[in-house]
Protein backbone atom coordinates (compact mmCIF):
# COMPACT_ATOMS: atom_id res chain seq x y z
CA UNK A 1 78.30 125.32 108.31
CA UNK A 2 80.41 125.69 105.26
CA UNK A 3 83.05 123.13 103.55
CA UNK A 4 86.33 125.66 103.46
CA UNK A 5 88.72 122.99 102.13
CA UNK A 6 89.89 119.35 101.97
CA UNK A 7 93.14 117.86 103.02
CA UNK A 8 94.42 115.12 101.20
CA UNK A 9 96.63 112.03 102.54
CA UNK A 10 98.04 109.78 100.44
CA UNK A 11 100.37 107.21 101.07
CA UNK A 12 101.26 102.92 100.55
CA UNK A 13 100.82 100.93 103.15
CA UNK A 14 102.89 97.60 103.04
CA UNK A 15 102.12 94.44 104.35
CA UNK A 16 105.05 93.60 106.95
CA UNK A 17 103.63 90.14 107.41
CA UNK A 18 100.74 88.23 106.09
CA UNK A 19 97.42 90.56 105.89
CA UNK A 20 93.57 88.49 106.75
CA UNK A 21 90.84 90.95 106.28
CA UNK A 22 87.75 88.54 106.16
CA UNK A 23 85.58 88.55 103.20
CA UNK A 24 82.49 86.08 102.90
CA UNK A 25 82.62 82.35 102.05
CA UNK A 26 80.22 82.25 98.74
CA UNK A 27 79.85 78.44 98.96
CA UNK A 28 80.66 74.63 101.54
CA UNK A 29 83.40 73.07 99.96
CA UNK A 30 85.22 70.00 101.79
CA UNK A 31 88.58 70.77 102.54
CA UNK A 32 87.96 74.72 101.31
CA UNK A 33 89.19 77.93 103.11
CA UNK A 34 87.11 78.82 105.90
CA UNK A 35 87.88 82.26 106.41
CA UNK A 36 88.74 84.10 102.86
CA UNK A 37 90.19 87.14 102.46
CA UNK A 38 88.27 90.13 101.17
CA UNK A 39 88.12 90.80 97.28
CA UNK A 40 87.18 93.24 94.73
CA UNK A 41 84.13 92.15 93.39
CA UNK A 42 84.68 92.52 90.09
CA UNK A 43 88.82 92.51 89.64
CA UNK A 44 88.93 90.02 92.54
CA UNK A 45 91.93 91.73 94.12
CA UNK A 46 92.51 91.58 97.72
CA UNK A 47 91.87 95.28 99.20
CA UNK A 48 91.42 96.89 102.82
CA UNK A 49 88.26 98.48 102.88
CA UNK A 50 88.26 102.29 104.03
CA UNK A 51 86.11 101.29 106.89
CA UNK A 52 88.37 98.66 108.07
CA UNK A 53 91.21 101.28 108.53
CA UNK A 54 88.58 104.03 109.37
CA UNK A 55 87.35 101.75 112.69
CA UNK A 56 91.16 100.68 113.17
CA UNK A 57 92.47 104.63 113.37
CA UNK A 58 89.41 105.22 115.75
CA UNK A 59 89.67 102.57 118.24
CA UNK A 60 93.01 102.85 118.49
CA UNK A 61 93.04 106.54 119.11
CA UNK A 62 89.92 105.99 121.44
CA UNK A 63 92.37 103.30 123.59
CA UNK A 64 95.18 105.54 123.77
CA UNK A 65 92.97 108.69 124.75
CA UNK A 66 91.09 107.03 127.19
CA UNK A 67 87.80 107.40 125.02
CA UNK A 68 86.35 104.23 124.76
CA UNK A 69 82.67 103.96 126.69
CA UNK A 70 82.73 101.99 129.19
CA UNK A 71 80.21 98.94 127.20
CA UNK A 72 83.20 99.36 125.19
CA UNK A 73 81.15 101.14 122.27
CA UNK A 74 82.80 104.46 120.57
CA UNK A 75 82.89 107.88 121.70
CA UNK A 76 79.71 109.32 121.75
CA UNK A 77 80.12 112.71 123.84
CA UNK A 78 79.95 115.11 121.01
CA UNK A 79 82.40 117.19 122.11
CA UNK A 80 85.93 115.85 121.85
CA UNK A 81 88.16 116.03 118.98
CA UNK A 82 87.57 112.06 118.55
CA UNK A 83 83.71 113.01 117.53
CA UNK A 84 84.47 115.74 115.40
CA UNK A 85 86.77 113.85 112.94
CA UNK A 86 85.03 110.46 113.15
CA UNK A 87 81.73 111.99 114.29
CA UNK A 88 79.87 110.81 117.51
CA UNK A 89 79.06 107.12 118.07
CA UNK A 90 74.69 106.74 117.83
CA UNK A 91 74.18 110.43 119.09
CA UNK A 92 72.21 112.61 117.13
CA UNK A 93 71.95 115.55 119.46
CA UNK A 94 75.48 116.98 119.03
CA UNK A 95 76.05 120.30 117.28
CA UNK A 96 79.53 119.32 115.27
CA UNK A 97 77.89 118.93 111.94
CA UNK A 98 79.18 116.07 109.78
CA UNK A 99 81.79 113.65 110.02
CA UNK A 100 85.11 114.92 108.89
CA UNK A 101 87.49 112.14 107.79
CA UNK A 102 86.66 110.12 104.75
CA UNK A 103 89.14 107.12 104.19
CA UNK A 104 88.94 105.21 101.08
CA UNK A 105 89.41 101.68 100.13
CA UNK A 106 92.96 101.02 99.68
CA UNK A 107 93.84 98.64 96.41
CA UNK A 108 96.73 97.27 95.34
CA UNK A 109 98.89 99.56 93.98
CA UNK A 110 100.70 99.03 90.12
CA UNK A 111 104.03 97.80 91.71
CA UNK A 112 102.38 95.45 93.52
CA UNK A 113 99.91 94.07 90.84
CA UNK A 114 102.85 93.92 88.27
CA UNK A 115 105.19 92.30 91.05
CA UNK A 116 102.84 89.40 91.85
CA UNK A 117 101.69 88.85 88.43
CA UNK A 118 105.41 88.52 87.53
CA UNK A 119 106.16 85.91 89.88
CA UNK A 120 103.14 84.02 88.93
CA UNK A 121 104.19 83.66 85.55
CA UNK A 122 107.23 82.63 86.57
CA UNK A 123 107.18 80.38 89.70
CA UNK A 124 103.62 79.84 90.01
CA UNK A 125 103.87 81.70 93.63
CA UNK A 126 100.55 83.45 94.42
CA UNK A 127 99.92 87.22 96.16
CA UNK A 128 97.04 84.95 98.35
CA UNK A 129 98.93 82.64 101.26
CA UNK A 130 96.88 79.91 102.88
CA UNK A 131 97.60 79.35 107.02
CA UNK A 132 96.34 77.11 109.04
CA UNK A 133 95.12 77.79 112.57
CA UNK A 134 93.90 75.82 115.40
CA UNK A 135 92.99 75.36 118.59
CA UNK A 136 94.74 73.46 121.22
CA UNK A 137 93.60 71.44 123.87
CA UNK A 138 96.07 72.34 126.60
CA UNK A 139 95.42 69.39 128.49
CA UNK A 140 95.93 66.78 125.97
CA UNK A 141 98.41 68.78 124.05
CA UNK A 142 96.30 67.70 120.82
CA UNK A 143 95.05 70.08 117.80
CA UNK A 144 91.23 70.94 117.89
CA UNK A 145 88.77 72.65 115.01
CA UNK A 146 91.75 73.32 112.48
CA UNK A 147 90.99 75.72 110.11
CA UNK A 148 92.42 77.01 106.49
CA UNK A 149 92.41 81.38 106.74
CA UNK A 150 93.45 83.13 103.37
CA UNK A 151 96.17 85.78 103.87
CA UNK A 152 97.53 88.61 101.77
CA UNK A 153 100.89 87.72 101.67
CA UNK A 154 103.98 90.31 103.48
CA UNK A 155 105.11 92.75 101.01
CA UNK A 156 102.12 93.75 99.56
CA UNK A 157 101.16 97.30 99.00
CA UNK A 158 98.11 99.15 99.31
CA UNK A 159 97.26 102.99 97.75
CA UNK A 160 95.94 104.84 100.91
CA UNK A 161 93.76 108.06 100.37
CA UNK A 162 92.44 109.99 103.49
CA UNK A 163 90.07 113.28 103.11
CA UNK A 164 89.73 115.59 105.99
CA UNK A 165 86.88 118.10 105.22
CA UNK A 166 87.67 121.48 106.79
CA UNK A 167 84.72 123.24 107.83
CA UNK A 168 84.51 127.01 109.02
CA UNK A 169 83.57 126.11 112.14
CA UNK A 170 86.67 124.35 112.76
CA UNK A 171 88.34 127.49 111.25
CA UNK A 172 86.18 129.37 113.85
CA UNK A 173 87.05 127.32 117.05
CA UNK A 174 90.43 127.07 116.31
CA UNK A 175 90.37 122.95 115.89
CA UNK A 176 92.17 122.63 112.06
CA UNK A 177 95.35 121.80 113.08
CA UNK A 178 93.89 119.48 116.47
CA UNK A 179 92.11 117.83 113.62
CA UNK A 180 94.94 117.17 111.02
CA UNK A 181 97.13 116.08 114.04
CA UNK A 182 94.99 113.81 115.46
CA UNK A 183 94.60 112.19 111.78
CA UNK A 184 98.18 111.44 111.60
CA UNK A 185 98.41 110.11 114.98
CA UNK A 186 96.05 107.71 114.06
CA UNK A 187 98.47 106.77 110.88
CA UNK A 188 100.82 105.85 113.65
């Protein structure tokens, strides 16, 4: 198999409402956030990691398609179009050759970063929102195990960058343009 050609997405995706891709909790702190958002680890910028949206295009493709194994695992045939973008779930005895989407991370774009850092200048207003959740007990109609989740807050943007890797095979079996639609169905 042979690499013919990439195909390049690019686009923004923007936050419509708040945004909670978990990160880790580096330390215990009494009255801290429980469930942080996810950060660059050096700029310490919130960002969606390419896997995130990666899983999130599959699964949702695999719902709609009626793909989804019944232990509720990924696609592992080897055959449909579903395995030859996003490659086939724990089987290596398939003969589609390698996965064909890459997605990167997706970081805050400039508008974004200048936006924020604007209005904390300003009005002290941060790009990070903190929401608190809980459970409640429906027969007492009281608040149980409250907890503090960091959220990205609505209006942010993200740069998006998606690769599709064109192969001659797919040239050969007539699946480029199956593949390139089935990418930006997933978008949707």
């Amino acid at each position: 198999m042979r690499l013919e050609r990439f195909i390049v997405f690019k686009g923004i995706i923007e936050c419509k409402t708040g945004l909670h891709i978990g990160g880790s909790v580096e330390g215990i702190e009494i009255g801290g956030v429980d469930n942080p958002v996810i950060k660059h680890p050096i700029s310490k910028e919130p960002y969606i990691p390419g896997s995130s949206l990666k899983g999130k295009m599959r699964s949702s493709l695999e719902k709609e398609m009626g793909k989804i194994e019944t232990n509720g695992e990924p696609c592992k045939c080897g055959q449909c179009i579903i395995c030859r973008v996003f490659g086939p779930h724990k089987n290596p005895n398939h003969n589609l050759g390698p996965t064909r989407i890459i997605v990167r991370d997706a970081n805050l774009n400039a508008e974004t970063k200048e936006f924020w850092r604007k209005l904390a200048e300003e009005k002290g207003v941060s790009l990070i929102e903190y929401k608190t959740e809980n459970v409640v007990d429906r027969v007492k109609g009281t608040a149980l195990h409250p907890r503090t989740m960091e959220r990205v807050a609505a209006g942010a943007k993200f740069d998006m960058e998606i690769v599709v890797q064109i192969l001659d095979k797919d040239i050969n079996e007539n699946k480029e343009q199956e593949m390139i639609n089935l990418v930006k169905k997933g978008f949707n």
